[in-house]
Protein backbone atom coordinates (compact mmCIF):
# COMPACT_ATOMS: atom_id res chain seq x y z
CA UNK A 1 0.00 0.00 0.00
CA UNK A 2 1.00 3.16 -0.65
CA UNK A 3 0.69 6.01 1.80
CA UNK A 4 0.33 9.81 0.55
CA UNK A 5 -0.37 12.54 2.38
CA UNK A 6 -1.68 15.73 1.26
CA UNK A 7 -0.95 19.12 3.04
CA UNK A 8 -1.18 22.85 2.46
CA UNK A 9 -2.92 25.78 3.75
CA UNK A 10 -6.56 26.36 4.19
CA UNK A 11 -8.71 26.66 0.57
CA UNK A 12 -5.77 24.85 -1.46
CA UNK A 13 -8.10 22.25 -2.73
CA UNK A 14 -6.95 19.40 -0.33
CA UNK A 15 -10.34 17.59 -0.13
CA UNK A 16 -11.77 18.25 -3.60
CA UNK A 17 -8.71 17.03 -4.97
CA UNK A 18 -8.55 14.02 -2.78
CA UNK A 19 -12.15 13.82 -3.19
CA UNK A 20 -11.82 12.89 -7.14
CA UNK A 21 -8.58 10.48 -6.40
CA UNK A 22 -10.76 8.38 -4.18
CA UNK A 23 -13.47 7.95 -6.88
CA UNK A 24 -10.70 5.48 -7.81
CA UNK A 25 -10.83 1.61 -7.32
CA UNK A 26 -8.18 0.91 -4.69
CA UNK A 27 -8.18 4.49 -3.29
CA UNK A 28 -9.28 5.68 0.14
CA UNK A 29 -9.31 8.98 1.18
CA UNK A 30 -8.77 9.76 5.05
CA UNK A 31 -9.75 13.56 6.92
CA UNK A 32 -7.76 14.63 9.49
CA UNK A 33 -9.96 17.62 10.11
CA UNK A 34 -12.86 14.59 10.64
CA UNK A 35 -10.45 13.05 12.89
CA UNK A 36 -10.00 15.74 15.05
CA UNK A 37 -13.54 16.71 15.12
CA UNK A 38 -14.34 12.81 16.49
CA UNK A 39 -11.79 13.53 19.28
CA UNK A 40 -13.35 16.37 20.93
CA UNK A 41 -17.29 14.91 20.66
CA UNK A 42 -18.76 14.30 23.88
CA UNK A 43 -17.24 10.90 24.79
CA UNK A 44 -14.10 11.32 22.94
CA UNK A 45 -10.17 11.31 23.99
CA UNK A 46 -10.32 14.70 23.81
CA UNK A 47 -13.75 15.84 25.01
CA UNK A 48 -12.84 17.11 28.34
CA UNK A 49 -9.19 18.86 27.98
CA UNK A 50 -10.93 20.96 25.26
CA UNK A 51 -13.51 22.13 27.34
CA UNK A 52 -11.41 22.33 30.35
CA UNK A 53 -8.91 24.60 28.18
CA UNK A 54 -11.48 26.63 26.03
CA UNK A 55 -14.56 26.61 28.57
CA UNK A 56 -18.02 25.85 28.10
CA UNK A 57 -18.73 28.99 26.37
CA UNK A 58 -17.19 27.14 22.98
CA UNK A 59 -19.92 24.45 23.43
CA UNK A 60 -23.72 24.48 21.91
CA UNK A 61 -26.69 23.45 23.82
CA UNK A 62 -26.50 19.99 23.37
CA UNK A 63 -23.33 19.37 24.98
CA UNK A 64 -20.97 19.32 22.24
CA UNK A 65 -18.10 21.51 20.96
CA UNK A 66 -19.45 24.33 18.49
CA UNK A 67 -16.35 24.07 15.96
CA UNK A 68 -17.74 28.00 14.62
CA UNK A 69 -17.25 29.16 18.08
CA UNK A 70 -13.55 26.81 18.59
CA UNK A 71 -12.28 28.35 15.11
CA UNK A 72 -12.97 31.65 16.18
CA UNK A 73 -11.43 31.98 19.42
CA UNK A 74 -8.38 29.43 17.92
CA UNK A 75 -7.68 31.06 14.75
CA UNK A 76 -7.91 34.66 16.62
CA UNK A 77 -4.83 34.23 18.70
CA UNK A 78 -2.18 32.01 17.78
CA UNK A 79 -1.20 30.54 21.65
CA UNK A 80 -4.69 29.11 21.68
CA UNK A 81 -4.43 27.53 18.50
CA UNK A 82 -1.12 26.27 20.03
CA UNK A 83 -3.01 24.42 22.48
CA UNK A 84 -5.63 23.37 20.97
CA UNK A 85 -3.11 21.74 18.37
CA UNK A 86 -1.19 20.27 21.19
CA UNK A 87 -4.65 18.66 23.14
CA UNK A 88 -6.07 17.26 19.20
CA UNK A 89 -2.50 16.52 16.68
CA UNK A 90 -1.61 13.43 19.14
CA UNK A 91 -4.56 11.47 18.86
CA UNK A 92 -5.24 12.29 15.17
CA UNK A 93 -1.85 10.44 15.15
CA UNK A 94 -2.52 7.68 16.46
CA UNK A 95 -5.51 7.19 14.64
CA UNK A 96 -3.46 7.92 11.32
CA UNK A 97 -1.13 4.97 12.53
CA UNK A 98 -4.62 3.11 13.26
CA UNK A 99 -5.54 3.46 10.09
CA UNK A 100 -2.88 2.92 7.93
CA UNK A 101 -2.54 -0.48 9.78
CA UNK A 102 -6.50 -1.30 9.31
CA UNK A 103 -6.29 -0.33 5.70
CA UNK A 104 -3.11 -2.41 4.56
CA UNK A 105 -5.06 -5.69 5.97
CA UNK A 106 -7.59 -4.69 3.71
CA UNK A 107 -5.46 -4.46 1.00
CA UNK A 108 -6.26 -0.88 -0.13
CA UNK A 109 -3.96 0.24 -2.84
CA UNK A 110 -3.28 4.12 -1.94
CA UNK A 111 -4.23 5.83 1.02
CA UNK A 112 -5.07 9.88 0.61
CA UNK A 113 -4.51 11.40 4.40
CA UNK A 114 -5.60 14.68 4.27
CA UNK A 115 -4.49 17.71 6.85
CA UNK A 116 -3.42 21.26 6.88
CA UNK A 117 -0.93 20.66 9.33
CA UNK A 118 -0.12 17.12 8.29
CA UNK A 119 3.59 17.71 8.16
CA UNK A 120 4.23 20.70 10.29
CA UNK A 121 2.81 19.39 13.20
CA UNK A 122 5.95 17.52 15.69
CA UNK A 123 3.23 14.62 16.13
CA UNK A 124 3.31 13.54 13.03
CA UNK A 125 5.04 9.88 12.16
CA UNK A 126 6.18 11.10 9.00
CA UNK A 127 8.04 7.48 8.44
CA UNK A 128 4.52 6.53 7.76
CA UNK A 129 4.05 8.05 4.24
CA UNK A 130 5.35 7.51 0.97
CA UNK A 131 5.07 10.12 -0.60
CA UNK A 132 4.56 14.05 1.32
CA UNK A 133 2.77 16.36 -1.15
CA UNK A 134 2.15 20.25 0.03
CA UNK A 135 -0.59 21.95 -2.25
CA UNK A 136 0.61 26.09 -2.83
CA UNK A 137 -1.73 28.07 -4.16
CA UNK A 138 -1.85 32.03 -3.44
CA UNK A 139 -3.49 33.82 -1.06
CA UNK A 140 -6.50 34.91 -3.25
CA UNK A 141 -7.16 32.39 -4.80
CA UNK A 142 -7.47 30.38 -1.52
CA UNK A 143 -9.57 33.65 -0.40
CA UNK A 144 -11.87 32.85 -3.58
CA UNK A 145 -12.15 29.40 -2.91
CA UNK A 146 -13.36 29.30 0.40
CA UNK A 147 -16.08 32.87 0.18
CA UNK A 148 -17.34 30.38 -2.70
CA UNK A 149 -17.56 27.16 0.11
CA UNK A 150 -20.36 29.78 1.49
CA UNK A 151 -17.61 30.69 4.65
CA UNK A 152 -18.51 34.07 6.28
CA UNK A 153 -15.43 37.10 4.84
CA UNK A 154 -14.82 37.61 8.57
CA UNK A 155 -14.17 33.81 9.10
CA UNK A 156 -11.81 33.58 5.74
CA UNK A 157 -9.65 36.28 6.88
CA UNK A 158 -9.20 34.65 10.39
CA UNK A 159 -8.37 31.28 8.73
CA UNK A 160 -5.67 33.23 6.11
CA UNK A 161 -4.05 35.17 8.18
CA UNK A 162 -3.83 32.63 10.88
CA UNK A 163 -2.21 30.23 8.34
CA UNK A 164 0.08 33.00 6.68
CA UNK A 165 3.12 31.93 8.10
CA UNK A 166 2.47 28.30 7.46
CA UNK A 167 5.44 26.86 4.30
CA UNK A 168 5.87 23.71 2.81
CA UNK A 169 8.34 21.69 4.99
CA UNK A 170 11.53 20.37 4.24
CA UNK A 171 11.20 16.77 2.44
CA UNK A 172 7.71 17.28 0.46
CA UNK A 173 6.78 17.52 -2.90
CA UNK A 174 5.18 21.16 -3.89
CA UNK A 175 2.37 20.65 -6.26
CA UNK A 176 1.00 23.92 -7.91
CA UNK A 177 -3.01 24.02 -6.62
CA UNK A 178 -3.94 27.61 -8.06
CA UNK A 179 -4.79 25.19 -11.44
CA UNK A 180 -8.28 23.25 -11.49
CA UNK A 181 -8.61 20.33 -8.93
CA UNK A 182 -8.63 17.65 -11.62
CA UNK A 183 -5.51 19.34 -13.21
CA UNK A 184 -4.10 18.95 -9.85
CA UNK A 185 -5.28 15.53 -8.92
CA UNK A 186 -3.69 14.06 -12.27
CA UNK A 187 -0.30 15.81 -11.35
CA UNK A 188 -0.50 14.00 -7.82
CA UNK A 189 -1.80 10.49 -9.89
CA UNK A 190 1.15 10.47 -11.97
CA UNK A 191 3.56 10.81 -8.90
CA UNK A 192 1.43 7.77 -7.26
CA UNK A 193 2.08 5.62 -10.50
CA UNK A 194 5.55 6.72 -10.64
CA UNK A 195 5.89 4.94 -6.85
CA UNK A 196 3.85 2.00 -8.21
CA UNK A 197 6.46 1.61 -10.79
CA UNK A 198 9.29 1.94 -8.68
CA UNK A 199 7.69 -0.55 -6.81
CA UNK A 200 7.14 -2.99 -9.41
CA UNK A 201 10.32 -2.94 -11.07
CA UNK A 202 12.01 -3.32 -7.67
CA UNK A 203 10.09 -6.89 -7.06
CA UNK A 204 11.45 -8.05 -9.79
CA UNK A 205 15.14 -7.01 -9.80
CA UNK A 206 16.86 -10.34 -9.06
């Protein structure tokens, strides 16, 4: 199985363009923004530190966390995005490592993990993928991108400016994202066949 995982800053087309490579057979596409939201639901490993951290004003009547409210305070002031990142990124990575080992006894082909922060976060097992591909695309368009996902302006700017700063990290591929998504998810294909070929040529050197 082959591992790939799919970073770059908010509205660079991560999950539409994972979205159309797991419309393949053999593909399955993994959310680490899903993940993260499953760890602080009522019940979940999570649950409590974030409300112990954040308080119960960033929860909605029914008990659970209102992610609205979480991004706003979070993505407002850069310490509390800190913690918040420090309470959620290690047990999104153990279930990354979770996964990866369900989906190999499955015997899925490629595995898409998606995340902003996939490979700037410290809590990442980065031994775990095969191939590390960062998505740049410039600030407007990203702007574009996500006033068109029907986002508030106010909550856009918070989420640029909070990931201005944020640069592909040493060791990963840089794709060009400011092109359509299927442009883009054909660039990342052919780099997933190239591995496949590697692959393939190595089982059979003697």
């Amino acid at each position: 199985m082959i591992v790939v995982g799919i970073a770059g800053p908010t509205g660079s087309g991560k999950s539409t363009v994972c979205r159309l490579l797991s419309r393949r057979s053999g593909y399955v596409h993994v959310d680490c923004d899903l993940l993260a939201k499953k760890a602080y639901e009522p019940g979940g490993p999570a649950y409590e530190e974030v409300v112990k951290a954040f308080g119960p004003e960033v929860l909605s009547p029914d008990g659970r966390v209102d992610r609205r409210k979480l991004a706003e305070i979070v993505f407002s002031d850069p310490e509390k995005k800190r913690c918040l990142e420090e309470i959620v990124h290690p047990q999104v990575a153990r279930d990354i490592e979770r996964i990866v080992a369900e989906e190999k006894g499955k015997g899925t082909e490629v595995l898409l993990v998606e995340g902003a922060l996939l490979f700037s976060s410290p809590h990442t097992p980065r031994e775990l993928f095969d191939l590390a591909i960062w998505l740049e695309a410039p600030e407007e368009v990203r702007r574009k991108r996500l006033l068109a996902a029907g986002l508030p302006p106010e909550a856009v700017e918070l989420r640029v400016s909070a990931q201005r700063d944020l640069v592909p990290p040493e060791g990963v591929r840089v794709v060009d994202a400011a092109r359509p998504a299927d442009e883009v998810a054909r660039e990342i294909l052919s780099l997933i066949q190239g591995l496949k070929g590697k692959g393939a040529r190595r089982s059979r050197a003697p």
